[in-house]
N, C-alpha and C. Protein backbone atom coordinates (compact mmCIF):
# COMPACT_ATOMS: atom_id res chain seq x y z
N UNK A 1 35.53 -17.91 12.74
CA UNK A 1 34.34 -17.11 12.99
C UNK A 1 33.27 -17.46 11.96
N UNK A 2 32.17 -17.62 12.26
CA UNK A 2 31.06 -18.24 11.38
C UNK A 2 30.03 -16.92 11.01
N UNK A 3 30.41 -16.23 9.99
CA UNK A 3 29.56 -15.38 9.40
C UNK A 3 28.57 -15.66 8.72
N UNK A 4 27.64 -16.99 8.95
CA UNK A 4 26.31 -16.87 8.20
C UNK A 4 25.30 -16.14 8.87
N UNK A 5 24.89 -15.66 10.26
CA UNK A 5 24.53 -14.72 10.68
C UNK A 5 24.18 -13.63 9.91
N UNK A 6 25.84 -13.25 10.09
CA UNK A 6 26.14 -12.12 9.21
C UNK A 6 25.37 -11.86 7.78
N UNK A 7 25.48 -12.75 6.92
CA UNK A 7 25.32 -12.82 5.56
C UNK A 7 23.98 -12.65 5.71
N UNK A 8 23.06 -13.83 6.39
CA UNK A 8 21.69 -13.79 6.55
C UNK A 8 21.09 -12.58 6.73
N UNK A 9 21.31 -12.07 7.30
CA UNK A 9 20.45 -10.43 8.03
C UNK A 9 21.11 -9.33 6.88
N UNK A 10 21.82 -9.64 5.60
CA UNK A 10 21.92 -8.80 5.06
C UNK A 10 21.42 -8.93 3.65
N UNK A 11 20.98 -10.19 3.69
CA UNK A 11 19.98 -11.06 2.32
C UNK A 11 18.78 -10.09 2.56
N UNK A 12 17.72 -8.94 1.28
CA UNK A 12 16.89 -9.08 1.57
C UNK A 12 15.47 -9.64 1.13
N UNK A 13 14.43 -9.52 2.37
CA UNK A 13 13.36 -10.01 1.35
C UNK A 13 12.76 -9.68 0.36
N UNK A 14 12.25 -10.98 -0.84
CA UNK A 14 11.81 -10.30 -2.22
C UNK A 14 10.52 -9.70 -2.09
N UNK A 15 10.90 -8.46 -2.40
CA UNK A 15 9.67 -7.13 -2.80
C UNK A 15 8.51 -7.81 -3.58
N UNK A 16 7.55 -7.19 -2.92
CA UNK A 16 5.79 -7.69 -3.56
C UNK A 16 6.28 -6.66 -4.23
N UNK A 17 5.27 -7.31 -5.64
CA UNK A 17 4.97 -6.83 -6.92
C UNK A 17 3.51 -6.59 -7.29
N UNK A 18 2.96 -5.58 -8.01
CA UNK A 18 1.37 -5.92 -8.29
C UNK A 18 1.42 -5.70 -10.04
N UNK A 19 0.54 -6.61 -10.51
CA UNK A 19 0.26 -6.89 -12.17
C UNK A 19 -1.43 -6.59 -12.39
N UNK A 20 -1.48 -6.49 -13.58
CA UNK A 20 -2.89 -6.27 -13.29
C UNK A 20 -2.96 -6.86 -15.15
N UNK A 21 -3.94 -7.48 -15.53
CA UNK A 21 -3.62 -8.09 -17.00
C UNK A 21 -4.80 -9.19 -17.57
N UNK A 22 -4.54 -10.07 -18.32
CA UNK A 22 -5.45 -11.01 -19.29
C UNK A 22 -4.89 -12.04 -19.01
N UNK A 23 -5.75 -13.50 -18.27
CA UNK A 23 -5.45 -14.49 -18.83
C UNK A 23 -5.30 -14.99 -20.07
N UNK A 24 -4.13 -15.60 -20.17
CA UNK A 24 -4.24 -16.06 -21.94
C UNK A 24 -4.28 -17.64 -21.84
N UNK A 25 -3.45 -18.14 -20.62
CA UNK A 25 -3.51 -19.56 -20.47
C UNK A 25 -3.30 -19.88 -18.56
N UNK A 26 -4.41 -20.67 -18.62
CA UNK A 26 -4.05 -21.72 -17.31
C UNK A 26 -3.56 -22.86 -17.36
N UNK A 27 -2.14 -23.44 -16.83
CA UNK A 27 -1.80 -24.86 -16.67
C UNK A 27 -2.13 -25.28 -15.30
N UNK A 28 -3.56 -26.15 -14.73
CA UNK A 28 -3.92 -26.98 -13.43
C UNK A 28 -2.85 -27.52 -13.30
N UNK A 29 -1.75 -28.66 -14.01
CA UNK A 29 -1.23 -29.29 -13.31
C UNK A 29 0.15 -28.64 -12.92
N UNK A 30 0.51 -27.75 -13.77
CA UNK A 30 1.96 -27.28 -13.06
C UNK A 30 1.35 -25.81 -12.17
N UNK A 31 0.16 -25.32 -11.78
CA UNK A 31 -0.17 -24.52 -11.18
C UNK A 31 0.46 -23.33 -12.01
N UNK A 32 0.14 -23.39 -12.86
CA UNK A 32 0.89 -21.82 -13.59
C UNK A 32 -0.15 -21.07 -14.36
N UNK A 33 -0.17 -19.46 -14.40
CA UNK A 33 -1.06 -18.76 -14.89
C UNK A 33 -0.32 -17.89 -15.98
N UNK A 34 -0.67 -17.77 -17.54
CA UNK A 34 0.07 -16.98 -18.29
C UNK A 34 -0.84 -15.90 -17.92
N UNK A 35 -0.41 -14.88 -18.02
CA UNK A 35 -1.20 -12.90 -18.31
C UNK A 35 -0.66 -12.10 -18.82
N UNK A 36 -1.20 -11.43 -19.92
CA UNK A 36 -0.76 -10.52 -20.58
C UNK A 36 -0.88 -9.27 -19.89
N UNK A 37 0.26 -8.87 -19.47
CA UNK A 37 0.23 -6.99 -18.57
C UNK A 37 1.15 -6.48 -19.22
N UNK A 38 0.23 -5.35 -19.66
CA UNK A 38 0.95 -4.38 -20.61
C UNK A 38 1.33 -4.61 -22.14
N UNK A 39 0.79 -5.56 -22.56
CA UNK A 39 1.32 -6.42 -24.04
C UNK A 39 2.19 -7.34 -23.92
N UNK A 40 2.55 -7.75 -22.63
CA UNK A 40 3.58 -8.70 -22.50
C UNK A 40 3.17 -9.86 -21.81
N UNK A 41 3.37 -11.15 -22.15
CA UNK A 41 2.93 -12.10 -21.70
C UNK A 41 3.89 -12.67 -20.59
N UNK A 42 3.60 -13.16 -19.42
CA UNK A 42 4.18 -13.26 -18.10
C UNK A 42 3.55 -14.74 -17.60
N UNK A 43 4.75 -15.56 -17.17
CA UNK A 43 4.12 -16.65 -16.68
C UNK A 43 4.28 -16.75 -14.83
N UNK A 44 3.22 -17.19 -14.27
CA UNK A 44 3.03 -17.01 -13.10
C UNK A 44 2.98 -18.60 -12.69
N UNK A 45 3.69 -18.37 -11.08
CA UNK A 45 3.44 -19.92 -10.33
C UNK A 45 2.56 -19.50 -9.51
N UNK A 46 1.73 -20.40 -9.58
CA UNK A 46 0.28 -20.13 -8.07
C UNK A 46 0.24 -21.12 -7.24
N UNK A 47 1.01 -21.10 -5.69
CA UNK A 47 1.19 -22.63 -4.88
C UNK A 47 -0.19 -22.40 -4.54
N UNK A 48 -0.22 -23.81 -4.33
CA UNK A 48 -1.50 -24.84 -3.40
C UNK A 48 -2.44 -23.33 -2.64
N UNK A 49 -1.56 -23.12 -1.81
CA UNK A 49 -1.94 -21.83 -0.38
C UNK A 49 -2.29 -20.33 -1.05
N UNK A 50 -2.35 -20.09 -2.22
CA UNK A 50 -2.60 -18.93 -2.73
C UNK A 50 -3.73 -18.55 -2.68
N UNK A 51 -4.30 -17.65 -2.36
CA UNK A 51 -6.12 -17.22 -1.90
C UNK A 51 -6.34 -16.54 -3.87
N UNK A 52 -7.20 -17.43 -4.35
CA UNK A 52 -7.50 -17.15 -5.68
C UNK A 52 -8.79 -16.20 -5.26
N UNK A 53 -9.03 -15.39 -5.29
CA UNK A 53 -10.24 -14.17 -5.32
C UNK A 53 -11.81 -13.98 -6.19
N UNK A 54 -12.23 -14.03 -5.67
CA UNK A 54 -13.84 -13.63 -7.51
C UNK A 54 -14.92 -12.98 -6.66
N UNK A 55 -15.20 -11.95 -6.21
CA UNK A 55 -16.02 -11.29 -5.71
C UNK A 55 -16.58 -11.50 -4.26
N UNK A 56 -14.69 -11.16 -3.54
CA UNK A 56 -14.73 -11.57 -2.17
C UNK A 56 -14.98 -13.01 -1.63
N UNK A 57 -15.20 -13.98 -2.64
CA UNK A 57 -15.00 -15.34 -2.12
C UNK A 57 -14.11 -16.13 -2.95
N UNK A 58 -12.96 -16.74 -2.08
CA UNK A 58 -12.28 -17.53 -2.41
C UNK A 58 -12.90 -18.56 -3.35
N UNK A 59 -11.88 -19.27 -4.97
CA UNK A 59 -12.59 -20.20 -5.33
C UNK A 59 -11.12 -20.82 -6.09
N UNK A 60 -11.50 -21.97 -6.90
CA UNK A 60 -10.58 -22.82 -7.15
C UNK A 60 -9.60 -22.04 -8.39
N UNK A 61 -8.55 -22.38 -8.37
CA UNK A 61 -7.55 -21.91 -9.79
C UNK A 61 -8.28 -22.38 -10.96
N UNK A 62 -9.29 -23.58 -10.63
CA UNK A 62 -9.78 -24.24 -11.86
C UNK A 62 -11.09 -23.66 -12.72
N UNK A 63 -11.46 -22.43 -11.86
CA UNK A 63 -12.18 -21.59 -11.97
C UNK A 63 -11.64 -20.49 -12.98
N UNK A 64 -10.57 -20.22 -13.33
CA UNK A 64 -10.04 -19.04 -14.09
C UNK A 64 -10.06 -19.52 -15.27
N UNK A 65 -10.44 -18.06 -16.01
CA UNK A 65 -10.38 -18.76 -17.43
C UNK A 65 -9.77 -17.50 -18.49
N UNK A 66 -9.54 -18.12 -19.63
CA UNK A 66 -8.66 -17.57 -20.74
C UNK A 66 -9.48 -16.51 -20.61
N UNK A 67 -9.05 -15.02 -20.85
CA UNK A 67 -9.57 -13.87 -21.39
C UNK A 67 -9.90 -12.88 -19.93
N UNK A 68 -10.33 -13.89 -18.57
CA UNK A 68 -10.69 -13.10 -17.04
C UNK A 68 -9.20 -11.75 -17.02
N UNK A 69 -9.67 -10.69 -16.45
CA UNK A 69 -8.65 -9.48 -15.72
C UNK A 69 -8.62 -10.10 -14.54
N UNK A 70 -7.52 -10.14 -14.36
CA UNK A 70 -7.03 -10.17 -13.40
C UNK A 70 -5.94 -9.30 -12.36
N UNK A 71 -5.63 -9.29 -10.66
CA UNK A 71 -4.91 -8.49 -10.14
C UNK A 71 -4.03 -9.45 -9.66
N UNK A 72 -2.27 -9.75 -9.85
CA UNK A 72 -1.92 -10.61 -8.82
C UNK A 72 -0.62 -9.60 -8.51
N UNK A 73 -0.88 -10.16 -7.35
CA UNK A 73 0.24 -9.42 -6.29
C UNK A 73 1.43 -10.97 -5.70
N UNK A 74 2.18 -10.35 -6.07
CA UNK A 74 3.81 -11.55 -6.50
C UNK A 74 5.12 -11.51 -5.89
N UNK A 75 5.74 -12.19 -5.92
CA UNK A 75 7.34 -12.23 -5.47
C UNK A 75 8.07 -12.94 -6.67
N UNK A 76 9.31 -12.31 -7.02
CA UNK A 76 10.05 -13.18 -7.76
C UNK A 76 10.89 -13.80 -6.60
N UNK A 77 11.08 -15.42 -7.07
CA UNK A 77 12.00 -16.27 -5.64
C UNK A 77 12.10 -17.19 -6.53
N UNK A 78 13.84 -16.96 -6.65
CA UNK A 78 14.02 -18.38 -7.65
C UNK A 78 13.60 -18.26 -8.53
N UNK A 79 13.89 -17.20 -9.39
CA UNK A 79 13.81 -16.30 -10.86
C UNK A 79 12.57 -17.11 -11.22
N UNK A 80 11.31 -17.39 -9.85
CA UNK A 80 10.02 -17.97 -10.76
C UNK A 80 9.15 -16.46 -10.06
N UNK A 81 8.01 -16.12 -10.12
CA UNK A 81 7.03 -15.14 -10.59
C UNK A 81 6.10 -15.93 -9.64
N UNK A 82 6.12 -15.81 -8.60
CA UNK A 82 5.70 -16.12 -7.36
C UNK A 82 4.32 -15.73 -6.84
N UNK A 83 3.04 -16.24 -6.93
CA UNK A 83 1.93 -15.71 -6.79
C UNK A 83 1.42 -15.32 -5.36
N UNK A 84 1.25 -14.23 -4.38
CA UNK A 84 1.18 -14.19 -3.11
C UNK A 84 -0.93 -14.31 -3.13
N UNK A 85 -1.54 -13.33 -4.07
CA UNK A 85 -2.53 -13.05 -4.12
C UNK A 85 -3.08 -12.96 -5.44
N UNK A 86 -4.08 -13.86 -6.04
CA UNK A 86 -4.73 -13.40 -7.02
C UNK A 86 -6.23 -13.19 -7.15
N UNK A 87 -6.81 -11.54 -7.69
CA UNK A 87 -7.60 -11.34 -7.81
C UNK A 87 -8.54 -11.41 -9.14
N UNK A 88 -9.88 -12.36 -9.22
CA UNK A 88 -9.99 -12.01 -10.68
C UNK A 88 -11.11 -11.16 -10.81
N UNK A 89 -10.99 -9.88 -11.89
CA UNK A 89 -11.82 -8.62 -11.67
C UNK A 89 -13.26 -9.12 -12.04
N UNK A 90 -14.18 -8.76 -11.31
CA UNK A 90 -15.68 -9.60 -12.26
C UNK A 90 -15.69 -8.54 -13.22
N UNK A 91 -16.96 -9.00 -14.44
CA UNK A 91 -17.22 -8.11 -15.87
C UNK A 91 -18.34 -6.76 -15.22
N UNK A 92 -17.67 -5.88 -16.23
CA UNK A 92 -18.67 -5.05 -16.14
C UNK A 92 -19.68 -4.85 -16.98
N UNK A 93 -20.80 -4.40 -16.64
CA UNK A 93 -22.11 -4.51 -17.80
C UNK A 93 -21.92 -3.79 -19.11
């Protein structure tokens, strides 16, 4: 009897997460974003397909910079920190 069926439909999917925090570092080439949320520094993967945010228009990862607030909404998959959505907050006056 072949229970991967089974097993499958009882795997579940990884829960969105939301962060809200400080860039401290961008790496372009491994697509990774450090942020400090909460005093703790957190490293983030951001694939290719991730909608990077800045005042309702999409723009490049290469656009973010050390010190921006940011909102990202995440999956852990493969104990990496999975970027679904990142928002970066504009400044206030």
């Amino acid at each position: 009897m072949n229970e991967a069926p089974y097993l499958a439909s009882r795997i579940e999917p990884p829960t969105m997460k939301y962060a809200v925090g400080v860039v401290r570092n961008v790496d372009l080439i491994a697509r990774e974003i450090e942020v400090s949320v909460a005093g703790k520094d957190i490293r983030f993967d951001v694939p290719p397909d991730c909608p990077v945010i800045l005042r309702g228009e999409r723009i490049k990862l290469r656009l973010i910079q050390k010190g921006d607030r940011v909102v990202l909404a995440y999956r852990i998959l493969h104990a990496l920190n999975e970027v679904y959505r990142l928002e970066v907050q504009p400044e206030t006056p």
